[in-house]
C-alpha atoms as a PDB file:
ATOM      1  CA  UNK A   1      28.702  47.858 -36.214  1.00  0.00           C
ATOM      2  CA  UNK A   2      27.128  44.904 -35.256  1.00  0.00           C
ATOM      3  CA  UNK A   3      23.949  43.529 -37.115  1.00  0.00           C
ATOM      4  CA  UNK A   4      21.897  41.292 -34.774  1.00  0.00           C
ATOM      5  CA  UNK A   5      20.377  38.338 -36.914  1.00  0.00           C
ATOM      6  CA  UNK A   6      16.516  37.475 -36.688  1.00  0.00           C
ATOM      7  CA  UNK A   7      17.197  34.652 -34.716  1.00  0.00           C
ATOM      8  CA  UNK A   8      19.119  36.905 -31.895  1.00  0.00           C
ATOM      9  CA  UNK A   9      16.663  40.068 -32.373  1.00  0.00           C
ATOM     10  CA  UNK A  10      14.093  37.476 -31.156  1.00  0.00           C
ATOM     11  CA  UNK A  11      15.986  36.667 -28.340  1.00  0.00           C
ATOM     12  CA  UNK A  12      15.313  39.668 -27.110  1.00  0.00           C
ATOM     13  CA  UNK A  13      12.197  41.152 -28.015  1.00  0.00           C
ATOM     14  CA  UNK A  14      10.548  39.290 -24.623  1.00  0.00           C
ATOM     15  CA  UNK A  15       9.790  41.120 -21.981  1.00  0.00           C
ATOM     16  CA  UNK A  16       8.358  40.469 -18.562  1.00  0.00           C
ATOM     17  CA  UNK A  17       5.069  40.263 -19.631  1.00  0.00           C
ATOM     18  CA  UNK A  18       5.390  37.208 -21.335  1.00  0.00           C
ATOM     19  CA  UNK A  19       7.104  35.325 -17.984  1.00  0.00           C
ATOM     20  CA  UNK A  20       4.227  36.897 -15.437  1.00  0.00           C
ATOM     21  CA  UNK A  21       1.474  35.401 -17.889  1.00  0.00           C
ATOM     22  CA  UNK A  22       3.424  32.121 -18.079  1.00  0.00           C
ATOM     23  CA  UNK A  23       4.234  32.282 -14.194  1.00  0.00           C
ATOM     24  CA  UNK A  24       0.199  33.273 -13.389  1.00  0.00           C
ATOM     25  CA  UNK A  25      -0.714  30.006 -15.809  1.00  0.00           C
ATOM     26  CA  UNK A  26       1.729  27.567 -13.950  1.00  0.00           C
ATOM     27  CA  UNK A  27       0.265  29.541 -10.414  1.00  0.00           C
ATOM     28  CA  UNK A  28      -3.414  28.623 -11.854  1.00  0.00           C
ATOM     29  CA  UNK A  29      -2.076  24.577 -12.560  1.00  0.00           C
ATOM     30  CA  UNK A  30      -1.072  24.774  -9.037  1.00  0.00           C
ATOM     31  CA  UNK A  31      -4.416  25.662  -7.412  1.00  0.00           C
ATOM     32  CA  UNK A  32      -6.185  23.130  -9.923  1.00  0.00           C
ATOM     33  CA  UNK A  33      -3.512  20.482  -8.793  1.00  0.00           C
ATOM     34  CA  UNK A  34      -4.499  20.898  -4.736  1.00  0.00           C
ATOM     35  CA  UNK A  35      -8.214  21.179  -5.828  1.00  0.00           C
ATOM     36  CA  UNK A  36      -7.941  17.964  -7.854  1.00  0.00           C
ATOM     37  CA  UNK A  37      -5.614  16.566  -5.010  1.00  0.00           C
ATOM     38  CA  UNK A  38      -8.420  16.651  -2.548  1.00  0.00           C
ATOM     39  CA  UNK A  39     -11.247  15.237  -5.077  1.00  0.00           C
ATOM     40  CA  UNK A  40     -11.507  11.374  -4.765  1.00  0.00           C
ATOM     41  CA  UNK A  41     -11.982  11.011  -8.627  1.00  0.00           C
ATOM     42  CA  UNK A  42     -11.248   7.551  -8.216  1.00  0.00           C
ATOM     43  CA  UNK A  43      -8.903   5.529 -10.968  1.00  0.00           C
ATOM     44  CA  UNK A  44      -8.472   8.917 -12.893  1.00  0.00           C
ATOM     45  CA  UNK A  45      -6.763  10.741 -10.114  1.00  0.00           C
ATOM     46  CA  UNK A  46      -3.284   9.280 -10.516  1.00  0.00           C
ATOM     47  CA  UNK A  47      -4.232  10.517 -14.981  1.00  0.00           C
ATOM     48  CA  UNK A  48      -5.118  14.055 -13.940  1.00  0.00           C
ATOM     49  CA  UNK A  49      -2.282  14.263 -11.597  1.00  0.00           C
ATOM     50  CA  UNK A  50       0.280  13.202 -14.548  1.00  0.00           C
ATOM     51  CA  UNK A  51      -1.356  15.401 -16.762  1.00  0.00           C
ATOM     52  CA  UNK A  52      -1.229  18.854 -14.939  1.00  0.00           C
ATOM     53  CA  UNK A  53       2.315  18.148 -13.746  1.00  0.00           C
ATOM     54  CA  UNK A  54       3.147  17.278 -17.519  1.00  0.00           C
ATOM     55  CA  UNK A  55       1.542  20.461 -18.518  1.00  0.00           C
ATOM     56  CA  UNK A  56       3.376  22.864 -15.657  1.00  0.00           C
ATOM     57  CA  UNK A  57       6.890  21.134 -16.982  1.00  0.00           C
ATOM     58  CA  UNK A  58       6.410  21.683 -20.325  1.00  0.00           C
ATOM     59  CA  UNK A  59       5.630  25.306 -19.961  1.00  0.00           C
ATOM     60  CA  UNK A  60       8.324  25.860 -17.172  1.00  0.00           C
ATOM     61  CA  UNK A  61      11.156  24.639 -19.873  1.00  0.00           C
ATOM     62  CA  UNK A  62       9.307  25.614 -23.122  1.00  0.00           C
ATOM     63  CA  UNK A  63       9.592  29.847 -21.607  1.00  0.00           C
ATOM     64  CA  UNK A  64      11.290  29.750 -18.770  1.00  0.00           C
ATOM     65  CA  UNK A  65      14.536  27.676 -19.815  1.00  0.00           C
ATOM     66  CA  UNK A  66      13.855  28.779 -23.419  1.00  0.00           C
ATOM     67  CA  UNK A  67      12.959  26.167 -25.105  1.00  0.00           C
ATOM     68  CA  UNK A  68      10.399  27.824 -27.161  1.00  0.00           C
ATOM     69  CA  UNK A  69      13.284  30.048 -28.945  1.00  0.00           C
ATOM     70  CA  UNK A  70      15.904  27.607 -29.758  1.00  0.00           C
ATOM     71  CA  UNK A  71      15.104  24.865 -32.064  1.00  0.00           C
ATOM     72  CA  UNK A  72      16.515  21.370 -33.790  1.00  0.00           C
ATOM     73  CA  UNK A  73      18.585  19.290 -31.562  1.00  0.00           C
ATOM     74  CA  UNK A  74      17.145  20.782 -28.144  1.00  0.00           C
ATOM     75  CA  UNK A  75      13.606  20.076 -29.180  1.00  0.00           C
ATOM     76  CA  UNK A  76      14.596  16.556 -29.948  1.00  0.00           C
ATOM     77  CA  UNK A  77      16.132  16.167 -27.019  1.00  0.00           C
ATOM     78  CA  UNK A  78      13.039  16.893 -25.113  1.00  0.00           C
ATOM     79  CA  UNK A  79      10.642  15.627 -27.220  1.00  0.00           C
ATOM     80  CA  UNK A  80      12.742  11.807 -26.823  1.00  0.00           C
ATOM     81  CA  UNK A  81      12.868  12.849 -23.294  1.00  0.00           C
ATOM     82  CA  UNK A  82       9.224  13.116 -22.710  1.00  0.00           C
ATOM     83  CA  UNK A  83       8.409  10.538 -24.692  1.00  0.00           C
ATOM     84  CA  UNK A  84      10.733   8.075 -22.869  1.00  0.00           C
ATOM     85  CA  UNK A  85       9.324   9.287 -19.816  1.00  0.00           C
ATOM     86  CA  UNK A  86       5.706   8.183 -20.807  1.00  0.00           C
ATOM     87  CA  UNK A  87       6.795   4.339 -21.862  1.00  0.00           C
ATOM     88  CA  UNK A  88       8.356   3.902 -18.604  1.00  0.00           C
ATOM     89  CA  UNK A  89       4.916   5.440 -17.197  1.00  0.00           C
ATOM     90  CA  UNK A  90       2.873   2.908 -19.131  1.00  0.00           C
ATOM     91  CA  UNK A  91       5.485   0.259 -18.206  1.00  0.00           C
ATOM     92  CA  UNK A  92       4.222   0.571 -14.509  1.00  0.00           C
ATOM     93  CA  UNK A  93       0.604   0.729 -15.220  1.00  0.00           C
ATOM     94  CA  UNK A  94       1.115  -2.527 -17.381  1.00  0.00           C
ATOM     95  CA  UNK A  95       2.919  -4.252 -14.567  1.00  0.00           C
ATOM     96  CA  UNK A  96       0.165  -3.837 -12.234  1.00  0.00           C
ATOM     97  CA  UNK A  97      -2.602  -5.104 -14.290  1.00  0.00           C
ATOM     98  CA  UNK A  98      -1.120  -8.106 -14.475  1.00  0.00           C
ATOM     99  CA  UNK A  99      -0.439  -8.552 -10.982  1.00  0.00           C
ATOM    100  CA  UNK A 100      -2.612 -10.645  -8.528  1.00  0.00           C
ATOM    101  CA  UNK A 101      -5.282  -8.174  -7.428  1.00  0.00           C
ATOM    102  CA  UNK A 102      -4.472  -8.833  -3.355  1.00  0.00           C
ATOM    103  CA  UNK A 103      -0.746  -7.728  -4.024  1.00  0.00           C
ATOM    104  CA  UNK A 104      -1.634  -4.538  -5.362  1.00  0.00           C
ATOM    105  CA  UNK A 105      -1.130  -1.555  -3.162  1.00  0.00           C
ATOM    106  CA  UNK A 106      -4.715  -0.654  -1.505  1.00  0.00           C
ATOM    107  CA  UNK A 107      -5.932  -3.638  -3.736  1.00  0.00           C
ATOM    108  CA  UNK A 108      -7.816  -6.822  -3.317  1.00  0.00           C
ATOM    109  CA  UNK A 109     -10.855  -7.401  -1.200  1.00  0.00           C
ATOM    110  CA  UNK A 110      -9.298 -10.109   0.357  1.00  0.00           C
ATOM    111  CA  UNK A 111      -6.222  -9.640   3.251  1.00  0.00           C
ATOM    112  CA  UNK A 112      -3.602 -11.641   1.377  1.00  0.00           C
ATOM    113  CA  UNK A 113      -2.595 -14.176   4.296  1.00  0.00           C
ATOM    114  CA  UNK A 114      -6.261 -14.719   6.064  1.00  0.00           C
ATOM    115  CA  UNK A 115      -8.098 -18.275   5.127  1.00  0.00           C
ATOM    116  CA  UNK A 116     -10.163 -16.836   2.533  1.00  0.00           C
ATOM    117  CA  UNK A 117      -7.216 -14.926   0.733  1.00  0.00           C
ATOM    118  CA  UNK A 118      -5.035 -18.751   0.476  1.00  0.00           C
ATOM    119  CA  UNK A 119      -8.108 -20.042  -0.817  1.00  0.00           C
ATOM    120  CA  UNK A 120      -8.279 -17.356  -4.095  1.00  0.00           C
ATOM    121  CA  UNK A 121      -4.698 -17.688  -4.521  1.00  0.00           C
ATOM    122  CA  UNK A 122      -5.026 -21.437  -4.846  1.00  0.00           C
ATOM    123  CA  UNK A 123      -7.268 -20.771  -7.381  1.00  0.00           C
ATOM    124  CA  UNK A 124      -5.271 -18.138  -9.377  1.00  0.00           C
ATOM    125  CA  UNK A 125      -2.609 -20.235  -9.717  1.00  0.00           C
ATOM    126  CA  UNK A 126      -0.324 -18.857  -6.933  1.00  0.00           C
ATOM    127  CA  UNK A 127       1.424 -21.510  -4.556  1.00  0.00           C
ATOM    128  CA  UNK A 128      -0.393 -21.714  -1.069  1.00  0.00           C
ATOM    129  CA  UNK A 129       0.831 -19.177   1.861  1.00  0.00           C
ATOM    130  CA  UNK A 130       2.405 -21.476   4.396  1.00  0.00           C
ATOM    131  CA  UNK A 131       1.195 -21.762   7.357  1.00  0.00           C
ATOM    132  CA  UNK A 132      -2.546 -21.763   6.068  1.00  0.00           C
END
């Protein structure tokens, strides 16, 4: 006869209910992301955005790949994971703070090769657009 340990008994003990609450949660992240998606919140968009998708992943492999049953090693490898994931994230948002505000995407008040643009580049530092 075949004991099962505590470990495999609560392998087991899950039933559906547990995956339909988790699936109506990620299914309630989902109607907050398109609602959020459509707000102009301004400089905290691109935050929320990371957040709820953060959120939905962590649930999807904590239950739904199991995550939440196993332990050690596995939850090291996801915690490093995630954790990586967020210094490359702030690696970005550090790169573009210390770019010239007309190279930014959607950024700078100024079109980067009109008169006026040269002009505050000259004065940042930056070499002169030829031609101007």
């Amino acid at each position: 006869m075949a004991e099962t340990t505590h470990k495999e008994a609560a392998h087991e003990d899950h039933g559906i209910g547990r995956y339909v609450l988790i699936w109506g949660i990620l299914l309630a992240f989902t109607l907050l992301t398109v609602f959020t998606g459509r707000m102009d919140l301004g400089a905290a968009n691109i935050f929320i955005a990371l957040a709820i998708a953060t959120t939905k992943a962590t649930l999807v492999v904590l239950f739904f790949m199991h995550l939440w049953d196993t332990g050690g090693v596995n939850r090291l490898v996801f915690v490093v994971s995630v954790l990586f994931a967020i210094v490359l994230i702030l690696g970005v948002f550090g790169d573009l703070t210390a770019r010239y505000a007309p190279t930014l995407p959607n950024g700078g008040p100024l079109p980067p090769h009109s008169a006026a643009g040269a002009a505050e580049a000259v004065e940042h530092g930056m070499p002169p657009i030829p031609g101007h």
